[in-house]
Protein backbone atom coordinates (compact mmCIF):
# COMPACT_ATOMS: atom_id res chain seq x y z
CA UNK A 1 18.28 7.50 -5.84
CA UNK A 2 19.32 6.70 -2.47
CA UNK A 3 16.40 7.79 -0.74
CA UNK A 4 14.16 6.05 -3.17
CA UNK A 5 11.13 4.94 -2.41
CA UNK A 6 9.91 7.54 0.23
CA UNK A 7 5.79 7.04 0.30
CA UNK A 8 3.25 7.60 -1.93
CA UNK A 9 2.37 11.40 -2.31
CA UNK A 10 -0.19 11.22 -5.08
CA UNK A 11 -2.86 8.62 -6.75
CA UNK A 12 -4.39 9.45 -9.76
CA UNK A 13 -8.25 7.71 -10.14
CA UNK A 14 -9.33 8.08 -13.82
CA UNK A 15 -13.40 9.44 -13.63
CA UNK A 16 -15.45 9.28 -16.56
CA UNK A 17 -18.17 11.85 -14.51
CA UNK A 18 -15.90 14.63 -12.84
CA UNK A 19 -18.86 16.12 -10.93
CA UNK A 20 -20.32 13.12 -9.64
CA UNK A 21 -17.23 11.86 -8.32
CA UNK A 22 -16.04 15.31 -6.72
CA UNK A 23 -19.74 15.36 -4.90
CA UNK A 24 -18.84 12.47 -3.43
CA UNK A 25 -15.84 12.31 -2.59
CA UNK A 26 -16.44 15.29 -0.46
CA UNK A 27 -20.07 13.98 0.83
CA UNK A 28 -18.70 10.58 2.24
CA UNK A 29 -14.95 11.63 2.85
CA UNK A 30 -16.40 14.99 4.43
CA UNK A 31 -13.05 16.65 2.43
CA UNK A 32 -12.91 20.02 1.05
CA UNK A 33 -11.34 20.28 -2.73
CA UNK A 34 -7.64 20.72 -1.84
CA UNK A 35 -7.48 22.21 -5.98
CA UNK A 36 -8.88 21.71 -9.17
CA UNK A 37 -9.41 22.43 -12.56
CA UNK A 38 -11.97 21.80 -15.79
CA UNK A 39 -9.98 18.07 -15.99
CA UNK A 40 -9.32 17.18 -12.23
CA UNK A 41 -10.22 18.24 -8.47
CA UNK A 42 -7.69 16.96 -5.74
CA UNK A 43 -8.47 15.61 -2.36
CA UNK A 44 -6.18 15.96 0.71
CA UNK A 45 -6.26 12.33 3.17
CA UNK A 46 -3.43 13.54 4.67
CA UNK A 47 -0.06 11.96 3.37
CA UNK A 48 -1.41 11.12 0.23
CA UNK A 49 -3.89 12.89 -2.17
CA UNK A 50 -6.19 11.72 -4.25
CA UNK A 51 -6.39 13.53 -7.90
CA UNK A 52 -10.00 12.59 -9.56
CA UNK A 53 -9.30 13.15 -13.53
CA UNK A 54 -11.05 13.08 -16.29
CA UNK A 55 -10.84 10.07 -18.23
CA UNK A 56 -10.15 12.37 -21.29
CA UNK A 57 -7.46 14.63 -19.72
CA UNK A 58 -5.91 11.02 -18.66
CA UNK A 59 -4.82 9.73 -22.39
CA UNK A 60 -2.64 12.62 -22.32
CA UNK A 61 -1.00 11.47 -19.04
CA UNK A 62 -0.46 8.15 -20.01
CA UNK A 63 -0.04 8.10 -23.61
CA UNK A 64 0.67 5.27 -25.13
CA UNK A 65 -1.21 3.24 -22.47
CA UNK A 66 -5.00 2.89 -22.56
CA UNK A 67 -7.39 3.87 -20.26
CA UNK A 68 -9.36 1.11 -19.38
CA UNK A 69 -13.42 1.87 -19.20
CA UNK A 70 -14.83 1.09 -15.68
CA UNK A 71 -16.78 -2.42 -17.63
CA UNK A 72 -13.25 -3.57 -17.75
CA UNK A 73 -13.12 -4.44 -13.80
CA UNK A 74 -11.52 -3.30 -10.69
CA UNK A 75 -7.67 -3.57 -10.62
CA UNK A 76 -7.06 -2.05 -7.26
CA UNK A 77 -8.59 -1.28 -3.56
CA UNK A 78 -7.58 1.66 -2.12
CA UNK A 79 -8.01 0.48 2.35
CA UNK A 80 -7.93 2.94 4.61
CA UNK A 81 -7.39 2.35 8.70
CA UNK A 82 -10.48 2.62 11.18
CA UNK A 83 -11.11 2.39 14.63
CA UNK A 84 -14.61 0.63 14.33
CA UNK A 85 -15.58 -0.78 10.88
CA UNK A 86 -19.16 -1.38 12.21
CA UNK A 87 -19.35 2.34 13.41
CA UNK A 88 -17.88 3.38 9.91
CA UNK A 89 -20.17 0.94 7.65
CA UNK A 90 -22.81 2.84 9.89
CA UNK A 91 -21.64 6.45 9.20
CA UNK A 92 -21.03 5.62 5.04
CA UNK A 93 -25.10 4.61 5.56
CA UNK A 94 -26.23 7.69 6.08
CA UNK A 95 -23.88 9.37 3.96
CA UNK A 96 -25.52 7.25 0.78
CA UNK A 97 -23.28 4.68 0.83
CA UNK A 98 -23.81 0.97 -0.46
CA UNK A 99 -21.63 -1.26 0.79
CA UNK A 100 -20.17 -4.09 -1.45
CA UNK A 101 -19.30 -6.34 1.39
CA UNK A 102 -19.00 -6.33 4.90
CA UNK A 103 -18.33 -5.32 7.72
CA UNK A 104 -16.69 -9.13 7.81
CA UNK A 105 -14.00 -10.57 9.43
CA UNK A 106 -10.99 -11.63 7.26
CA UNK A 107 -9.34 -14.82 7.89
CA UNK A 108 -6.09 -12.61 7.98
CA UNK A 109 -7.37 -11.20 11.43
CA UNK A 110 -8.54 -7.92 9.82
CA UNK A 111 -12.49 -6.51 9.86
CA UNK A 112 -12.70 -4.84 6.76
CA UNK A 113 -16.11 -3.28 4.58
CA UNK A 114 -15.76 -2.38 1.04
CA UNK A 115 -17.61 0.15 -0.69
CA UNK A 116 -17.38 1.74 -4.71
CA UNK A 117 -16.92 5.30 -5.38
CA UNK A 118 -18.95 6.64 -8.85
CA UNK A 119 -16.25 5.89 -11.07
CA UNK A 120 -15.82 2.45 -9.90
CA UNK A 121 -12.70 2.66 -7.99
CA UNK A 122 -13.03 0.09 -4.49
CA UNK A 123 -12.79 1.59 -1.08
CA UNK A 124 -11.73 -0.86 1.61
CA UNK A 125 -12.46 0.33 5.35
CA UNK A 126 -10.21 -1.85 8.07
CA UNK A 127 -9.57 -1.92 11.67
């Protein structure tokens, strides 16, 4: 396990509406599907992917966890790096887009926009 931990190749969001979230996902990202299935459809940002899977293919996966309903709450924000957060907040707007927040400045010294994909997972844009 020496080279242990490496990066993070793969994150799995749980979708209760597989279509919905695939159209967007490739509307907004502007990503083609990378692969899917009847259960998932995977999208390619480079050194990670993002898998989109039905919330009833997921029990499976996690079994004997629970998959928590979107009316539970947000327990992560996936951020990804930009050069211009206003630009970005400004592209997202055409694309259909509704921000949550933002564009803001952080006391941390980061500009950052957030922004909620169909099944409720948070998108965080920074520069």
């Amino acid at each position: 396990m020496g080279s242990w931990p490496r990066s993070i190749g793969a994150i799995t969001l749980f979708v209760e509406d597989l279509e919905a979230a695939k159209q967007f996902y490739q509307d907004v990202f502007g990503l083609p599907i990378n692969f899917e299935d009847d259960d998932s459809a995977v999208f390619d940002f480079g050194n990670t992917i993002i898998n989109l899977l039905k919330t009833t293919a997921a029990r499976e996966l996690i079994d004997p966890a629970a998959v928590a309903g979107r009316e539970a709450g947000s327990r992560l924000q996936l951020t990804i790096q930009v050069d211009d957060v206003d630009a970005t907040s400004a592209e997202l707007a055409t694309r259909g887009v509704e921000l949550l927040n933002g564009p803001m400045n952080r006391p941390w010294g980061v500009r950052t926009a957030s922004f909620s994909d169909p099944g409720g997972h948070i998108w965080e844009i920074a520069q």
